[in-house]
Protein backbone atom coordinates (compact mmCIF):
# COMPACT_ATOMS: atom_id res chain seq x y z
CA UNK A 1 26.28 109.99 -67.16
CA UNK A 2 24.38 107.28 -69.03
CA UNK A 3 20.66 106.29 -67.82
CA UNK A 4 20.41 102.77 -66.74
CA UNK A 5 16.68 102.87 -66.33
CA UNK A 6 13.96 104.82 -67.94
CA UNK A 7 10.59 104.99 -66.42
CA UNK A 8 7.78 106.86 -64.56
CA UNK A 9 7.13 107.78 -61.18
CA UNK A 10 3.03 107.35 -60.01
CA UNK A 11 1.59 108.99 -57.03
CA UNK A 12 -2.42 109.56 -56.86
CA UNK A 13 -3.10 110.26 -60.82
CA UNK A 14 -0.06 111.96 -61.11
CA UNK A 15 2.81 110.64 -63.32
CA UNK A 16 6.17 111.77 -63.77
CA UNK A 17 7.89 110.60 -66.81
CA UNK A 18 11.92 109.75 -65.51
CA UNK A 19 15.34 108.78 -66.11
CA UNK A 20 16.98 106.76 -63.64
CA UNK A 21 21.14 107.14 -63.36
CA UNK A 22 23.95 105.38 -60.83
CA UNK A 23 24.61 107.79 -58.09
CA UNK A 24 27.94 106.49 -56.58
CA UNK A 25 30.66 104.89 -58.70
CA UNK A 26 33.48 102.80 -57.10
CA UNK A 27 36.77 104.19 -57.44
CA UNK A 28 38.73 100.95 -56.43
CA UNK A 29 42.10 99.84 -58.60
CA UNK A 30 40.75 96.51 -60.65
CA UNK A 31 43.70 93.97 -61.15
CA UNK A 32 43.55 91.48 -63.54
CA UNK A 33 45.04 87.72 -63.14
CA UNK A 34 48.14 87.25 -65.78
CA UNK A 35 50.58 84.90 -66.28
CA UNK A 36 54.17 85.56 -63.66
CA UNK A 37 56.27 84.38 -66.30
CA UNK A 38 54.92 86.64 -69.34
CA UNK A 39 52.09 89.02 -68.01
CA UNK A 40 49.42 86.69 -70.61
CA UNK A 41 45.73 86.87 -69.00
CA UNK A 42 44.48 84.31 -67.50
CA UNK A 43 41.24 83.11 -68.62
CA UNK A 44 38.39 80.45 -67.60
CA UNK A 45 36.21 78.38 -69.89
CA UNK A 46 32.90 77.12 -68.54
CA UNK A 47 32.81 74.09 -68.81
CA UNK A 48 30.03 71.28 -67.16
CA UNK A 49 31.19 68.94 -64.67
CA UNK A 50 29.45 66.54 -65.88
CA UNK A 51 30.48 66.17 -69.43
CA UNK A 52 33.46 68.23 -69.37
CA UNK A 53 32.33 69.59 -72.54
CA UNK A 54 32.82 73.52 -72.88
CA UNK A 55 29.24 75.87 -72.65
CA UNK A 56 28.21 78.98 -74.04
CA UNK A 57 26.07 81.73 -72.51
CA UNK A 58 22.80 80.41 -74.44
CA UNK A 59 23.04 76.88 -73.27
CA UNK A 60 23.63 78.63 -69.46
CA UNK A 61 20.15 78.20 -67.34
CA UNK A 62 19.98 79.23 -63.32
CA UNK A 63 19.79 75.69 -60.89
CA UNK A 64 18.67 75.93 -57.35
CA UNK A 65 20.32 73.51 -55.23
CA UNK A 66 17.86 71.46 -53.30
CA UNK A 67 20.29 69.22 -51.69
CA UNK A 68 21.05 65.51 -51.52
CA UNK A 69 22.60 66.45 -54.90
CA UNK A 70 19.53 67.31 -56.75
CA UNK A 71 19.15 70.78 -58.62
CA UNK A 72 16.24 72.26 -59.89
CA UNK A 73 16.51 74.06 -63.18
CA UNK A 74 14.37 77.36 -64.18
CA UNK A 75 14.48 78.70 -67.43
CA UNK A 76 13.78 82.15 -69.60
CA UNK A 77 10.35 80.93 -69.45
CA UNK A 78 10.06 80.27 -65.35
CA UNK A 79 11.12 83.94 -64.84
CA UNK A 80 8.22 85.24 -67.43
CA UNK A 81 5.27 84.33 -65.60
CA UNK A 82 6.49 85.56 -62.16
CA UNK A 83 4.94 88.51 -60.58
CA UNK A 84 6.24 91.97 -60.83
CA UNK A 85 5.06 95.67 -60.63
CA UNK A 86 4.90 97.06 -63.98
CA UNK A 87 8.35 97.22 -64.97
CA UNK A 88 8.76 100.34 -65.95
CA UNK A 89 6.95 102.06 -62.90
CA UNK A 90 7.81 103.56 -59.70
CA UNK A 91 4.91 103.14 -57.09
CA UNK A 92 4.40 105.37 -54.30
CA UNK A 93 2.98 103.30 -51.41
CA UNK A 94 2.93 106.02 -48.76
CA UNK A 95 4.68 108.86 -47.44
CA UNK A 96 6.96 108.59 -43.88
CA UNK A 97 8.76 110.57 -41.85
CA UNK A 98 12.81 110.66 -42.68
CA UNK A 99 13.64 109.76 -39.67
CA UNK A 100 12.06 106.80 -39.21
CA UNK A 101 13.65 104.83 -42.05
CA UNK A 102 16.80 103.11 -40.26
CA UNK A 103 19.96 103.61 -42.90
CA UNK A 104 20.95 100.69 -42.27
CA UNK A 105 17.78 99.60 -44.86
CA UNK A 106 19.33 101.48 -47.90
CA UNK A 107 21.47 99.83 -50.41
CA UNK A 108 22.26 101.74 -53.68
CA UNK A 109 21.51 104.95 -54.62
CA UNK A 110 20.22 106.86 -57.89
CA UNK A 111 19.32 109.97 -59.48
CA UNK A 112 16.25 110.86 -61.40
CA UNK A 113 15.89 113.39 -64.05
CA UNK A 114 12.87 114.77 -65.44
CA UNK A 115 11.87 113.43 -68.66
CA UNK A 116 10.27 115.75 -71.18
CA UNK A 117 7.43 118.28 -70.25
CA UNK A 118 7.67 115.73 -66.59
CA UNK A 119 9.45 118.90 -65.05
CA UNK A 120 7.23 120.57 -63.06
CA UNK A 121 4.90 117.77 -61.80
CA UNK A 122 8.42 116.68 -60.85
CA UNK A 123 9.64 120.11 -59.18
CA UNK A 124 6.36 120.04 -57.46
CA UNK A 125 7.15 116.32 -55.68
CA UNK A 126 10.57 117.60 -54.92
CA UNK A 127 9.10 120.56 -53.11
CA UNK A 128 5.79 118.99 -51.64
CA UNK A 129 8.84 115.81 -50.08
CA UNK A 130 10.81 118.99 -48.65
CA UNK A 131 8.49 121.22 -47.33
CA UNK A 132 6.72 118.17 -44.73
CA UNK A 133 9.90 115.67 -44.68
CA UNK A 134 9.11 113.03 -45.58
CA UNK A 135 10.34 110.45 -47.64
CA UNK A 136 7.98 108.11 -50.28
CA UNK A 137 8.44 104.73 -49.86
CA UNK A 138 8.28 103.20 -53.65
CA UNK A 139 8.11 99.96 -55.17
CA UNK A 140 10.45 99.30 -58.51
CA UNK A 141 11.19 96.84 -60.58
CA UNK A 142 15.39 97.01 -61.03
CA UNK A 143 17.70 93.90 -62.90
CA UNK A 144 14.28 91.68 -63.25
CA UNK A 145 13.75 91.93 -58.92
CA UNK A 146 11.45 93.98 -57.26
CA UNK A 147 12.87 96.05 -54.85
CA UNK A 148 11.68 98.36 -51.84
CA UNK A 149 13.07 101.70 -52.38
CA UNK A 150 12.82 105.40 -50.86
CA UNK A 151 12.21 108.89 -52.54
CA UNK A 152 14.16 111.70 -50.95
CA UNK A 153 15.58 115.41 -51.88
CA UNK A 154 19.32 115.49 -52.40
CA UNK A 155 20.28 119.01 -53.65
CA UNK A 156 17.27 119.80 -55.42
CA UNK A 157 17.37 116.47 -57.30
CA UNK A 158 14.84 113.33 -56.38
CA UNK A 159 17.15 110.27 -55.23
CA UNK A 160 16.01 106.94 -55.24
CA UNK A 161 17.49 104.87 -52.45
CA UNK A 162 16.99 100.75 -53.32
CA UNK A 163 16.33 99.52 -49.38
CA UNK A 164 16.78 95.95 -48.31
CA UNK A 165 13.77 93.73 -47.15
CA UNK A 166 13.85 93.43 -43.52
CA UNK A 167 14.05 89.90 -43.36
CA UNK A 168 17.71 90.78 -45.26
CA UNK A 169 19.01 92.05 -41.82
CA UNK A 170 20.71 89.92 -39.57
CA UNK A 171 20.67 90.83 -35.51
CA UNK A 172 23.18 90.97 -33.60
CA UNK A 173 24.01 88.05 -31.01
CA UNK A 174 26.56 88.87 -28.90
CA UNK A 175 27.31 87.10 -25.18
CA UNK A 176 28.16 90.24 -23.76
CA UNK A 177 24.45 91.59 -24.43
CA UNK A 178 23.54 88.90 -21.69
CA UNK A 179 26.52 90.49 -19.38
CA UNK A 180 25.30 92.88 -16.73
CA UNK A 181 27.75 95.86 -17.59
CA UNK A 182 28.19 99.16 -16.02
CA UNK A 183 29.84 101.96 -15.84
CA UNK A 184 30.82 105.05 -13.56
CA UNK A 185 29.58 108.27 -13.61
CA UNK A 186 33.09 109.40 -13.93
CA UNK A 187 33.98 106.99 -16.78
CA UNK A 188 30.66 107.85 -18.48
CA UNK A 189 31.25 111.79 -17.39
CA UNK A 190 34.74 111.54 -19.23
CA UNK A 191 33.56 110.00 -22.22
CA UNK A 192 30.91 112.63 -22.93
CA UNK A 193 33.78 115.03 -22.46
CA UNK A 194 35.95 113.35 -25.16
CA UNK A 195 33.39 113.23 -27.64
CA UNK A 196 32.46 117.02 -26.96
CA UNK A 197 36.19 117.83 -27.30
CA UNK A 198 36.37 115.90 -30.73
CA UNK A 199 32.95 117.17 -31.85
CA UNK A 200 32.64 118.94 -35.57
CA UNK A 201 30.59 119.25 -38.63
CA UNK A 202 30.70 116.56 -40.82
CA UNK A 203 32.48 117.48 -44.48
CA UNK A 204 33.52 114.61 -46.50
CA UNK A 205 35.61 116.29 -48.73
CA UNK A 206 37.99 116.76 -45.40
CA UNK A 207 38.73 112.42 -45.79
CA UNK A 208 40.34 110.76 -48.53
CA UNK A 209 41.41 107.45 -49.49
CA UNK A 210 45.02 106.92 -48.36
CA UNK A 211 45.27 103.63 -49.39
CA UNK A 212 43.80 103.85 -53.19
CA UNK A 213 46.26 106.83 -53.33
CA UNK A 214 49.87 104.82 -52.05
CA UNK A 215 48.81 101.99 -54.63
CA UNK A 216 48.43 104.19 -58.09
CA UNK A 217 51.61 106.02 -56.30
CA UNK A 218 53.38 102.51 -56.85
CA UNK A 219 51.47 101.71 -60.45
CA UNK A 220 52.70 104.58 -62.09
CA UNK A 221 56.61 103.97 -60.36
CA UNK A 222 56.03 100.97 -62.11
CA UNK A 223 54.90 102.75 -65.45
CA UNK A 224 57.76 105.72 -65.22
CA UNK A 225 60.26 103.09 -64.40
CA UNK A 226 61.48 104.57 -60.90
CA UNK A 227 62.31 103.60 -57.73
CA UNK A 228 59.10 103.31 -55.40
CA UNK A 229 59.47 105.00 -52.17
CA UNK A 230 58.11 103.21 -49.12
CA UNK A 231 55.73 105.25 -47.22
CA UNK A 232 56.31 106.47 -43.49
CA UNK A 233 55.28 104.75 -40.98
CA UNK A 234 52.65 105.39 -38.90
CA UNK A 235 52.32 105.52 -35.05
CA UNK A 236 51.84 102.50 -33.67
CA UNK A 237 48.10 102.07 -32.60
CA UNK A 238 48.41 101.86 -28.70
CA UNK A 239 48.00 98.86 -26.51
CA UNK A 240 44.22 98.29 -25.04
CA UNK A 241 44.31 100.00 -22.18
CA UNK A 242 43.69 98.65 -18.71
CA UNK A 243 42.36 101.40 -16.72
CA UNK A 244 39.60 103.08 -18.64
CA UNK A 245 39.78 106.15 -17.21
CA UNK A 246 42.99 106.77 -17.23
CA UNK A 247 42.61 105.91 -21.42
CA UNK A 248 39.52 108.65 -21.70
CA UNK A 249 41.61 111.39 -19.95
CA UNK A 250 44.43 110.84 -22.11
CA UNK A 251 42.37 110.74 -25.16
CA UNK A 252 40.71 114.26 -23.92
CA UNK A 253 44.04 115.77 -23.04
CA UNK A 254 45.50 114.99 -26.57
CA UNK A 255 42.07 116.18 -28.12
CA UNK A 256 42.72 119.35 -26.41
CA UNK A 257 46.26 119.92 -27.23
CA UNK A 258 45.07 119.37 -30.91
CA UNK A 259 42.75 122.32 -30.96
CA UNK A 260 45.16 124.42 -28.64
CA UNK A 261 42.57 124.50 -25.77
CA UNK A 262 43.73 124.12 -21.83
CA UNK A 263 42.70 122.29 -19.16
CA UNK A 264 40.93 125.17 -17.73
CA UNK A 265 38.29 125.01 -20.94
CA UNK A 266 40.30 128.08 -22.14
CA UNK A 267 42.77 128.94 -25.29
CA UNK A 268 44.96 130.29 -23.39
CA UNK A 269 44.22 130.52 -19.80
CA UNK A 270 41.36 132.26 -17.78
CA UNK A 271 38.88 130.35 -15.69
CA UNK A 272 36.17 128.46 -17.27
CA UNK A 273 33.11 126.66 -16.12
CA UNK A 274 33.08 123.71 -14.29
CA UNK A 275 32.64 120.65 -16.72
CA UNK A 276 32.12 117.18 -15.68
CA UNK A 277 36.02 116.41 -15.72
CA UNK A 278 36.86 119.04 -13.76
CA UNK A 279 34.26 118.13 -10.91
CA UNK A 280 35.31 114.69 -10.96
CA UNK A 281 39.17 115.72 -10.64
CA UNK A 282 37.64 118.21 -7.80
CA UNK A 283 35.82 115.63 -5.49
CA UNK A 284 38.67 113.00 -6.25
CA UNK A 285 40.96 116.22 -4.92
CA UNK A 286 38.68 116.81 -2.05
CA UNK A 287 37.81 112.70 -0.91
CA UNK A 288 42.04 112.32 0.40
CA UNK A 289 42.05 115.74 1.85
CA UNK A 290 38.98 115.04 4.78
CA UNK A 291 40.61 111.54 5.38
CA UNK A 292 43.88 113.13 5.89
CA UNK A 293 42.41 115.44 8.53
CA UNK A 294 40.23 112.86 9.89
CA UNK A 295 43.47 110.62 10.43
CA UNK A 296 45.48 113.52 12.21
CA UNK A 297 42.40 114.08 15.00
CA UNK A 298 43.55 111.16 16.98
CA UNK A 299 47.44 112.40 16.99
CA UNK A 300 46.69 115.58 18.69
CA UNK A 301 45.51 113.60 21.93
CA UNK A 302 48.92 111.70 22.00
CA UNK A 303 50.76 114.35 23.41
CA UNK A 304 48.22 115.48 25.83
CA UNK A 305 49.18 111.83 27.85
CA UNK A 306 52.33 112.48 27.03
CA UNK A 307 52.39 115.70 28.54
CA UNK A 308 50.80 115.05 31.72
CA UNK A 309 53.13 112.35 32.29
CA UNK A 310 55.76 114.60 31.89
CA UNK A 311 54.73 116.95 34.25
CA UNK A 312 54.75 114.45 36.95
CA UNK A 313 58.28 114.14 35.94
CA UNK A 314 58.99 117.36 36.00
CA UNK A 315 57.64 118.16 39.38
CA UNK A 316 59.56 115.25 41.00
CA UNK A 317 62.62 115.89 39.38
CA UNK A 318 62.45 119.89 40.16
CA UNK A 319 61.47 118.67 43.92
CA UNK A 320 64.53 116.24 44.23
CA UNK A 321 66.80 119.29 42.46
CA UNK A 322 65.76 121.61 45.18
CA UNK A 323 66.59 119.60 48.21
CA UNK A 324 69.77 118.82 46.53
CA UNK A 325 70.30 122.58 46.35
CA UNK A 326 69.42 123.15 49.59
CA UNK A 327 71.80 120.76 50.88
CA UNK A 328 74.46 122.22 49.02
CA UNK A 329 73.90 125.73 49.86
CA UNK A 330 73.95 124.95 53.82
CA UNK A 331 77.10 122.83 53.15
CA UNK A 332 78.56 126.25 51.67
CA UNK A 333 77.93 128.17 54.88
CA UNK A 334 79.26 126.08 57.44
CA UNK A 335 82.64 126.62 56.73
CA UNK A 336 82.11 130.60 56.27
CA UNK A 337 81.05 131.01 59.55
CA UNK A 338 84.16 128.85 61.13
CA UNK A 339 86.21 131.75 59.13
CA UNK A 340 85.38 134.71 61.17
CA UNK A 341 86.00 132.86 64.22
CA UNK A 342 89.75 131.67 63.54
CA UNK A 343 90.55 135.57 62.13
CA UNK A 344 89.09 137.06 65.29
């Protein structure tokens, strides 16, 4: 690595003599702009639009547009006199708490080095920063701007985080911030259950850049002169779903499968604990069941009407059948006693 910046950094009396070097690099493919026909480069003069005549860098000065056509020009000179911290300095202003600087604040990121015999007043800031955590919050003068910046420990090295002014960040303005939103208990219950089931440590190493990888794939096709293979395609990203819970159970369940796990909380059966998923599945189990039951109270009486009405039935219908029988039965004896009477 090459320093960009070489400086010191001040706290109290203290003074730590430092080199400054890029800590992130960009790894995107750069295309240039060439010609279809023969692959020549395209290039641009800079030219004025006033006189069309073509400009070099040294007649080049920075215009502020003021509007109603009117530009004010600052020169070399205008720049000089403005005011900036020492420009080779790194003020400490005061020391915070890490967690109270929002990330969204930081911008670009560097490493210092020790410069010289700087090496232990520098170990010393590195350990004093670790041991209360806390982070400095500097002032430093980067590419002729100042710039609020942060001091923090990064694997034993001091890295200076450039932060944005606070007036640099926009805030949000949404209409459904205005929108009185809720959710259920379930919903919200199921949710917190997806992101437990999805939950790991965070490795970086584990992600990679698919897309940078596909496009050197087809650059060096292009180079070795053979055929390009398409890539597969991917699953189709899935519709936005309607019912929400229905989405965040599916979404569990297929978290789930991934890591082999059951429904039961298990790896391979065995009861588990209750979690909010399964008591929601358990009262929405239990809620149909009582108004089933309440539902078949009312049948039982039914038949009891029924019954009794019956039985008046029954009773005239078995009173009618015996005086029927009896009829028949005295019919049936008549003619045996006539019988004796004609043999005798």
């Amino acid at each position: 690595m090459r320093a960009i910046w070489k400086g010191a950094v001040s706290f109290g009396l203290v003074s730590i003599g430092v080199r400054v070097y890029s800590a992130t690099e960009e790894k995107d493919i750069r295309f240039h702009q060439v010609h279809r026909a023969d692959g020549g480069r395209i290039r641009y003069k800079r030219t004025c639009s006033v006189c069309g005549e073509e400009v070099t860098y040294d007649d080049i000065a920075k215009g502020y547009d003021i509007g109603g056509g009117e530009m004010v020009v600052l020169t070399d000179e205008d720049f000089a006199d403005l005011p900036l911290t020492t420009s080779h300095a790194i003020d400490v202003l005061e020391f915070v708490p890490a967690e109270q600087v929002d990330p969204i604040l930081y911008n670009k990121a560097y490493f210092l080095e020790p410069e010289g015999t700087a090496a232990k007043p520098y170990v010393l800031l590195r350990d004093a920063l670790t041991d209360s955590d806390r982070v400095a919050i500097v002032k430093v003068a980067l590419r002729q701007r100042e710039q609020l910046a942060t001091l923090r420990v990064r694997e034993g090295v001091l890295l200076l985080n450039t932060m944005l002014w606070p007036d640099e960040i926009r805030q949000p303005d949404f209409g459904f911030l205005d929108e009185d939103i809720s959710v259920r208990p379930p919903e919200l219950a199921m949710a917190t259950s997806l992101i437990d089931s999805m939950a790991a440590d965070f490795q970086p190493d584990a992600y990679t850049d698919d897309y940078r990888a596909a496009l050197q794939e087809v650059i060096d096709a292009k180079v070795e002169g053979r055929e390009v293979v398409a890539p597969e395609e991917e699953e189709a990203a899935p519709a936005a779903a309607v019912d929400l819970m229905a989405a965040l159970r599916a979404s569990v369940d297929r978290a789930r499968a991934a890591r082999g796990e059951t429904d039961d909380g298990g790896a391979g059966g065995g009861a588990g604990e209750p979690t909010p998923i399964t008591s929601a599945r358990s009262a929405k189990k239990a809620a149909p069941a009582g108004k089933q039951t309440a539902k078949k109270a009312p049948a039982k009486k039914a038949p009891a009407k029924k019954t009794a009405a019956a039985k008046k039935t029954t009773e005239k219908k078995a009173t009618t059948a015996k005086k029927t029988t009896g009829a028949k039965q005295t019919a049936k004896k008549q003619p045996a006693k006539k019988a004796p009477r004609k043999s005798a």
